[in-house]
Protein backbone atom coordinates (compact mmCIF):
# COMPACT_ATOMS: atom_id res chain seq x y z
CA UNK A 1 -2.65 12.24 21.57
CA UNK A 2 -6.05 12.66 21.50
CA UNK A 3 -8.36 12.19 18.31
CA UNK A 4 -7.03 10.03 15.19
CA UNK A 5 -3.54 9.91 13.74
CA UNK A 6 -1.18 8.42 11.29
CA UNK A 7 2.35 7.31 12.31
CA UNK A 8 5.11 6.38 8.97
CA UNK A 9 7.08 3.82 9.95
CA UNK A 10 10.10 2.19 8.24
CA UNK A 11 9.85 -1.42 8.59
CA UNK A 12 12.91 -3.35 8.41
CA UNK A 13 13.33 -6.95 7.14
CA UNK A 14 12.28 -9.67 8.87
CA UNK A 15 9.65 -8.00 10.45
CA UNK A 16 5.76 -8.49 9.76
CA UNK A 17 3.21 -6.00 9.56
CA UNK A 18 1.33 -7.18 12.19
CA UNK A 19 4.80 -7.47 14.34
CA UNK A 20 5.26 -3.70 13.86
CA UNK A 21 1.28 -3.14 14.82
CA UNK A 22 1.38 -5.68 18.05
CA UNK A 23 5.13 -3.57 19.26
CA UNK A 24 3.19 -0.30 18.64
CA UNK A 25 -0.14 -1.54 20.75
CA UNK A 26 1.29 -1.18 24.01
CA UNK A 27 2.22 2.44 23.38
CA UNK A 28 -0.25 3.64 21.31
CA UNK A 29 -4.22 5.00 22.82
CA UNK A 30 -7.12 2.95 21.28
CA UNK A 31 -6.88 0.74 17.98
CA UNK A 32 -3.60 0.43 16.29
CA UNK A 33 -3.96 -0.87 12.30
CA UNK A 34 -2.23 -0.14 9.20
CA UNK A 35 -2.72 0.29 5.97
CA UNK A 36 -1.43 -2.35 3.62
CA UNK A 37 0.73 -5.56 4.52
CA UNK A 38 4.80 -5.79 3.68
CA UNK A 39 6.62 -9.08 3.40
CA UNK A 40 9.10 -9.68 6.00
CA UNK A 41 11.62 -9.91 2.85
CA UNK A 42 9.79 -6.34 2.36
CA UNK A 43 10.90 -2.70 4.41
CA UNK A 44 10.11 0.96 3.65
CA UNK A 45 6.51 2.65 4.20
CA UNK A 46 4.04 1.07 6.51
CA UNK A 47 1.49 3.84 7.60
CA UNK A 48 -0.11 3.16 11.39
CA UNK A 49 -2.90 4.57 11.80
CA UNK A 50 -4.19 4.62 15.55
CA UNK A 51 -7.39 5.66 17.42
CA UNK A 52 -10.91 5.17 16.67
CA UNK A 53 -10.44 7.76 13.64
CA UNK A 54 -7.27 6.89 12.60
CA UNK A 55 -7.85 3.21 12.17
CA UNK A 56 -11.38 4.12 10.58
CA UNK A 57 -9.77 6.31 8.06
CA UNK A 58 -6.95 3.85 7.05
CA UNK A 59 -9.09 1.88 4.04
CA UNK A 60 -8.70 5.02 2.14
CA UNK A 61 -5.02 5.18 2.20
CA UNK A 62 -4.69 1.60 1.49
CA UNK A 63 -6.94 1.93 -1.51
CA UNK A 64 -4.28 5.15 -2.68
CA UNK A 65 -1.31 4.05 -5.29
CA UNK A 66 1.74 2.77 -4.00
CA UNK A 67 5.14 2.98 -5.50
CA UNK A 68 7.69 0.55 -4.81
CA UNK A 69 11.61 0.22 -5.62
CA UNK A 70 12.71 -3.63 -6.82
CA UNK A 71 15.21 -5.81 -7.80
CA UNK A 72 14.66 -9.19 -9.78
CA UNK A 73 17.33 -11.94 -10.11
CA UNK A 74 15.93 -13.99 -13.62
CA UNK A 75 16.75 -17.03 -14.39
CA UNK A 76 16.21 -18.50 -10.92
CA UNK A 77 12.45 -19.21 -9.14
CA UNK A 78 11.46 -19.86 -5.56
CA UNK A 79 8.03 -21.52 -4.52
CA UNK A 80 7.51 -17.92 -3.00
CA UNK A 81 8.96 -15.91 -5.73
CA UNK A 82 11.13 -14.05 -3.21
CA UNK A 83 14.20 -14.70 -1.95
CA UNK A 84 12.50 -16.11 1.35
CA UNK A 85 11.56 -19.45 -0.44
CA UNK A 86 13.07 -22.24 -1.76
CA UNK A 87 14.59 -22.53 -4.89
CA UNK A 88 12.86 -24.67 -7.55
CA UNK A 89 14.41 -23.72 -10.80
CA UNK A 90 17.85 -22.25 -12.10
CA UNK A 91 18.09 -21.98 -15.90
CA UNK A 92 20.38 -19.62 -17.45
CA UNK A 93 19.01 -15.91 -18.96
CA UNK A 94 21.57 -14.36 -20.43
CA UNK A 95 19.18 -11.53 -21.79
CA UNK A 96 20.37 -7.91 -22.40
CA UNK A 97 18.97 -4.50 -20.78
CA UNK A 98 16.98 -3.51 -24.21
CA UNK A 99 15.36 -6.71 -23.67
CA UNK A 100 14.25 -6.29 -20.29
CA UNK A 101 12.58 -2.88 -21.25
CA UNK A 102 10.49 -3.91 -24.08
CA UNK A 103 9.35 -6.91 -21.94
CA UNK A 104 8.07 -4.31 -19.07
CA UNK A 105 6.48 -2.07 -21.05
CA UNK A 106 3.77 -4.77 -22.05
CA UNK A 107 2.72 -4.55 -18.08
CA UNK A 108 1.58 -0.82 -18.27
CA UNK A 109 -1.81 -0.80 -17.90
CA UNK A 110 -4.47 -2.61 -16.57
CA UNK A 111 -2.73 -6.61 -16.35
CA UNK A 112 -4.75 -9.27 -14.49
CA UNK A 113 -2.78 -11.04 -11.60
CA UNK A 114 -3.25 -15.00 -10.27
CA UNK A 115 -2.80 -13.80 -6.36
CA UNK A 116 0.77 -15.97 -5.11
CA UNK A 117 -0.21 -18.64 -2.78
CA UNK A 118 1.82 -17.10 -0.04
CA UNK A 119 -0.42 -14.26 -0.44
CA UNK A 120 -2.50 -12.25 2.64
CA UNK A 121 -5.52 -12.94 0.02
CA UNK A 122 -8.30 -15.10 1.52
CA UNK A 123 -9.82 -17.99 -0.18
CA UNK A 124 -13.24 -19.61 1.24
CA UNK A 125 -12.03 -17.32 4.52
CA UNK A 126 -8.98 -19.09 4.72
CA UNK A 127 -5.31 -17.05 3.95
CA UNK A 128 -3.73 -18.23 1.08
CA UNK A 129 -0.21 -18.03 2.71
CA UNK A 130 -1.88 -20.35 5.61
CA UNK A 131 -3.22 -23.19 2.93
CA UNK A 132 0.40 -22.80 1.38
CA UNK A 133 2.37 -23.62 5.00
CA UNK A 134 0.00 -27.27 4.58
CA UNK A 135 1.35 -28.06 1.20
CA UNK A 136 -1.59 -26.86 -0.04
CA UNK A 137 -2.16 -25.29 -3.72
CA UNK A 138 -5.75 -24.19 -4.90
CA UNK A 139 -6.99 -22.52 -7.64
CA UNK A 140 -7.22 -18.47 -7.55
CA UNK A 141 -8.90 -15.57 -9.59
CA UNK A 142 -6.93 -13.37 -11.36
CA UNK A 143 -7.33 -9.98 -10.44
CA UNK A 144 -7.45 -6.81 -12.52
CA UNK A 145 -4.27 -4.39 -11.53
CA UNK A 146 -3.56 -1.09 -12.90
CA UNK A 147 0.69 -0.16 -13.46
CA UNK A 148 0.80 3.74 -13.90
CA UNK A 149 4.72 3.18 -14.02
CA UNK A 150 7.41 0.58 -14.60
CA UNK A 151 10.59 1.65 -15.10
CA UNK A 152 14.18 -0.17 -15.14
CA UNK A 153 16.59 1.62 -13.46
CA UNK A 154 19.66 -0.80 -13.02
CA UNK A 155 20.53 -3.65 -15.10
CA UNK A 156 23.58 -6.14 -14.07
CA UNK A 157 24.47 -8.77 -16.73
CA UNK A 158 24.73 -12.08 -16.22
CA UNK A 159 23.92 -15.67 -16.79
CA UNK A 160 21.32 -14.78 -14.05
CA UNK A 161 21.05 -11.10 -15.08
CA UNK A 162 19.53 -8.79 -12.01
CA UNK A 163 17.03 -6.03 -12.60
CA UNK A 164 16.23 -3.19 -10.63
CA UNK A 165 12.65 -1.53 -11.17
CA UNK A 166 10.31 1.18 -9.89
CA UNK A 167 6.65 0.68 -9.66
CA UNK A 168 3.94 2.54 -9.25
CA UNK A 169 0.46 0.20 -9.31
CA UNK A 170 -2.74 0.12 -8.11
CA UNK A 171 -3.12 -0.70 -4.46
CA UNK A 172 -3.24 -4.73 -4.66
CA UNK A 173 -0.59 -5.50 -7.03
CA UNK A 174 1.51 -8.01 -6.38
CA UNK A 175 5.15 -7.00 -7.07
CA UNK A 176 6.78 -10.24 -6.69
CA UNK A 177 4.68 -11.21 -9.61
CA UNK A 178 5.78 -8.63 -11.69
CA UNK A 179 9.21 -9.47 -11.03
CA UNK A 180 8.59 -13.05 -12.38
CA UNK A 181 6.34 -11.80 -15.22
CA UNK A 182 9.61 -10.16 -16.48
CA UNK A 183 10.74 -13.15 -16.58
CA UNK A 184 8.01 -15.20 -17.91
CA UNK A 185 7.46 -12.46 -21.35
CA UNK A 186 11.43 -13.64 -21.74
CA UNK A 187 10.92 -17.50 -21.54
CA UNK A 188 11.89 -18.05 -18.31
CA UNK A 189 11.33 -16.95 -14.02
CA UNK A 190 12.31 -14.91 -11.56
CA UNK A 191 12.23 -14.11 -7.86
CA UNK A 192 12.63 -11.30 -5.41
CA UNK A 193 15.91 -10.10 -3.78
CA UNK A 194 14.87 -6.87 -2.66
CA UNK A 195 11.64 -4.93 -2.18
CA UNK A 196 10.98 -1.20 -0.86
CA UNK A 197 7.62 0.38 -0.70
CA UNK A 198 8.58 4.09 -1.18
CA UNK A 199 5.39 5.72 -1.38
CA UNK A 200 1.63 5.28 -0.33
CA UNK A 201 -0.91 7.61 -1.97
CA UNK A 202 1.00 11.37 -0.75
CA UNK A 203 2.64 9.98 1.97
CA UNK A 204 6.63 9.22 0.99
CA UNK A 205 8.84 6.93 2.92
CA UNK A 206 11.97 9.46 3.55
CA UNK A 207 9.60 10.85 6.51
CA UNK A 208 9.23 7.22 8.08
CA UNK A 209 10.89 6.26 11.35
CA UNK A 210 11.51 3.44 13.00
CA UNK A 211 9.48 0.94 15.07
CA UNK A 212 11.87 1.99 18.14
CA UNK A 213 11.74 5.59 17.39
CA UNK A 214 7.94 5.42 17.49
CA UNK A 215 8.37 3.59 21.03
CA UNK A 216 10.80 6.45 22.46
CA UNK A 217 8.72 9.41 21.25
CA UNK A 218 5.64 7.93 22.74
CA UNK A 219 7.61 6.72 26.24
CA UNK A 220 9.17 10.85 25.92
CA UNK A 221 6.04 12.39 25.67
CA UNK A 222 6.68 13.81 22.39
CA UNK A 223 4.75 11.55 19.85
CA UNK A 224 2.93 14.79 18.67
CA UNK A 225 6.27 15.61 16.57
CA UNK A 226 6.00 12.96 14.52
CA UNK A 227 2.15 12.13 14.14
CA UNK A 228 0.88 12.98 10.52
CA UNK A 229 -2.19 15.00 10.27
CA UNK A 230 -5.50 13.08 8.63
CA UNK A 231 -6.11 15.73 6.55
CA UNK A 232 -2.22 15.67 4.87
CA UNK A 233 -2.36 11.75 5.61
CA UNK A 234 -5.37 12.30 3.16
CA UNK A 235 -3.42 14.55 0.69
CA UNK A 236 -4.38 12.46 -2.02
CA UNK A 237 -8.33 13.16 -2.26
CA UNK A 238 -10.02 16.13 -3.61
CA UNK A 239 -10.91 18.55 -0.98
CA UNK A 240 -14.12 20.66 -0.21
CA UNK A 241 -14.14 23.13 2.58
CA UNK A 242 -17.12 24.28 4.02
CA UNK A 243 -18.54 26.84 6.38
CA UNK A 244 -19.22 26.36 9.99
CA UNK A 245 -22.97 25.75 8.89
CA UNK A 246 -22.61 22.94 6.35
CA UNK A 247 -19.89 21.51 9.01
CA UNK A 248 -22.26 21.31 11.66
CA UNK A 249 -24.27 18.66 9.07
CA UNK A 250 -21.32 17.03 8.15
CA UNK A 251 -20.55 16.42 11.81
CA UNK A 252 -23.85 14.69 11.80
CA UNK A 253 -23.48 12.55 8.81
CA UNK A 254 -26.20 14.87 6.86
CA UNK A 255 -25.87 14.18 3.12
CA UNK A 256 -25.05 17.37 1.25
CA UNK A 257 -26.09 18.02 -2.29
CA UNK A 258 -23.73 21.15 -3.27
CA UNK A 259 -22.01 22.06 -6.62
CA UNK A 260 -19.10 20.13 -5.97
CA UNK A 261 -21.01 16.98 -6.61
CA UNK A 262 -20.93 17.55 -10.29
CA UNK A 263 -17.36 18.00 -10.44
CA UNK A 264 -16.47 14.65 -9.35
CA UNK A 265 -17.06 11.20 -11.11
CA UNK A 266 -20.00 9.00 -9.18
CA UNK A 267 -18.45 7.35 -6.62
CA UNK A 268 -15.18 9.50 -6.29
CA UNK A 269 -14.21 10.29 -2.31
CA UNK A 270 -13.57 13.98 -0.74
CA UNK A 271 -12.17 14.91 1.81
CA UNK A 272 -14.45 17.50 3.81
CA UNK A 273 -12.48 20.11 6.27
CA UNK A 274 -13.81 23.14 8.52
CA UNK A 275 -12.35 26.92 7.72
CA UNK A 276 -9.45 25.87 10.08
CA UNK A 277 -8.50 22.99 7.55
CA UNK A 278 -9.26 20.16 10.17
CA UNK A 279 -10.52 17.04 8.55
CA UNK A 280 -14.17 16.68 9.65
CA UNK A 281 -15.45 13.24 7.28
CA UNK A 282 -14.81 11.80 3.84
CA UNK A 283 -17.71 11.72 1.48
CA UNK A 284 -18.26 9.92 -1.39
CA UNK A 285 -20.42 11.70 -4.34
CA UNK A 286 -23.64 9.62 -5.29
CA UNK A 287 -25.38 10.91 -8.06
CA UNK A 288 -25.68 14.25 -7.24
CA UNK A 289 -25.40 14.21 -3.64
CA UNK A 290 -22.43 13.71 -1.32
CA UNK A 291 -23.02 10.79 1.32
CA UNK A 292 -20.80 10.50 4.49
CA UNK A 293 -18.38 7.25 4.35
CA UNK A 294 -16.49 8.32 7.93
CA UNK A 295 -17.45 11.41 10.03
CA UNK A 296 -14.20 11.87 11.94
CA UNK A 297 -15.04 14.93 13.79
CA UNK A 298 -17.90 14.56 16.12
């Protein structure tokens, strides 16, 4: 396929991001990236974005909201606070499901997060996850979040009660850390059995394939059938769309200062499409002007 493009897949457990990007290199024309890491523990969405524009363009949907389905066992912690690590303490939490809601609805909001150590999350240019596989343990910033959503939507009772939750958070939140903050607001911890990402920005997860499926439409010919758009891959910005004129500048990375400007908060993004509805750049408004962040179509 020629020009950029987004591909959804559904990763499965046990694989890593870059594991699904490195399988999809060989296939795939130019750069292959993607646009926020999952867990192994993790599946669900996992948006590839391929081709000079595609892998240019994928920042903005990794700074869009995600959404995410959970489930928390309390009363039991891992060093990783998934189920991937090892267990480090087991006390009984024989709390009830009125319980667990009050204690969530504290986290809507803006929270501030202490990044796990087996985090991607890079400290003096080293990964955290990489200082943690050497024993190591050093001191990290916590990090504003924003939860738009948290909402319990299975409770089983127990000693070691498990809850299931959907999120929807700021790109950079840490849901494994939410599922022990549960925990923590009701005197004890928790860990991770389950994780799903089920939504980035407009992109939803029950349009994602698999890694393989990827691999046979590209070795068929037909990858075109399943490539998302930029512009829809994009869905989530505002959108200006200009004449063939103004899209000549914006093919040139010209600043434009038009009326639209005013409408946005400094700093917002835009997407910027031709008559034909074919993404041509994002912008970002500064001031009253809109500068060019990435000119896709040349």
């Amino acid at each position: 396929m020629a020009g950029p493009g987004f591909l959804l897949v559904d990763k499965e457990q046990e694989w890593t991001s870059h594991d699904v990007v490195a399988r999809l290199r060989r296939h795939l024309d130019g750069k292959v990236g993607h646009a926020g890491t999952l867990d192994p523990m993790a599946t669900g969405l996992l948006v590839i974005g391929f081709g000079n524009g595609g892998t240019r363009l994928l920042r903005f949907i990794q700074g869009a909201e995600k959404e995410y389905v959970a489930t928390a066992q309390l009363g039991v912690a891992t060093d990783s606070l998934d189920a991937d690590g090892s267990i480090i303490s087991r006390d009984p939490m024989p709390v009830d499901e009125d319980q667990v809601r009050e204690a969530m609805q504290r986290f809507i909001g803006v929270i501030h997060q202490v990044p796990p150590m087996v985090s991607a999350r890079k400290v003096e240019g080293q990964r955290l996850y990489e200082m943690a596989r050497r024993g190591e343990v050093v001191e990290r910033e916590a990090r504003p979040v924003t939860i738009h959503e948290f909402e319990l939507t299975d409770f089983a009772p127990s000693d070691y009660p498990e809850v299931t939750f959907r999120v929807v958070c700021s790109t950079g939140t840490y849901v494994r850390t939410l599922g022990d903050d549960i925990a923590r607001a009701l005197g004890g911890r928790a860990h991770l059995t389950a994780l799903r990402r089920v939504r980035n920005g407009s992109l939803d997860v029950g349009r994602a394939v698999s890694v393989e499926s990827v691999v046979e439409s590209a070795t068929a010919g037909t990858l075109d059938e399943i490539v998302v758009d930029p512009n829809e891959a994009l869905a989530s910005l505002p959108l200006f769309t200009v004449d063939d004129a103004t899209a000549f500048k914006v093919r040139n990375g010209v600043r434009l200062a038009n009326e639209i400007a005013s409408e946005l908060d400094d700093g917002a993004l835009v997407r910027v499409v031709d008559a034909n509805q074919r993404l041509l750049a994002v912008y970002r408004r500064d001031q009253q002007q809109l500068v060019p962040e990435v000119v896709v179509q040349q």
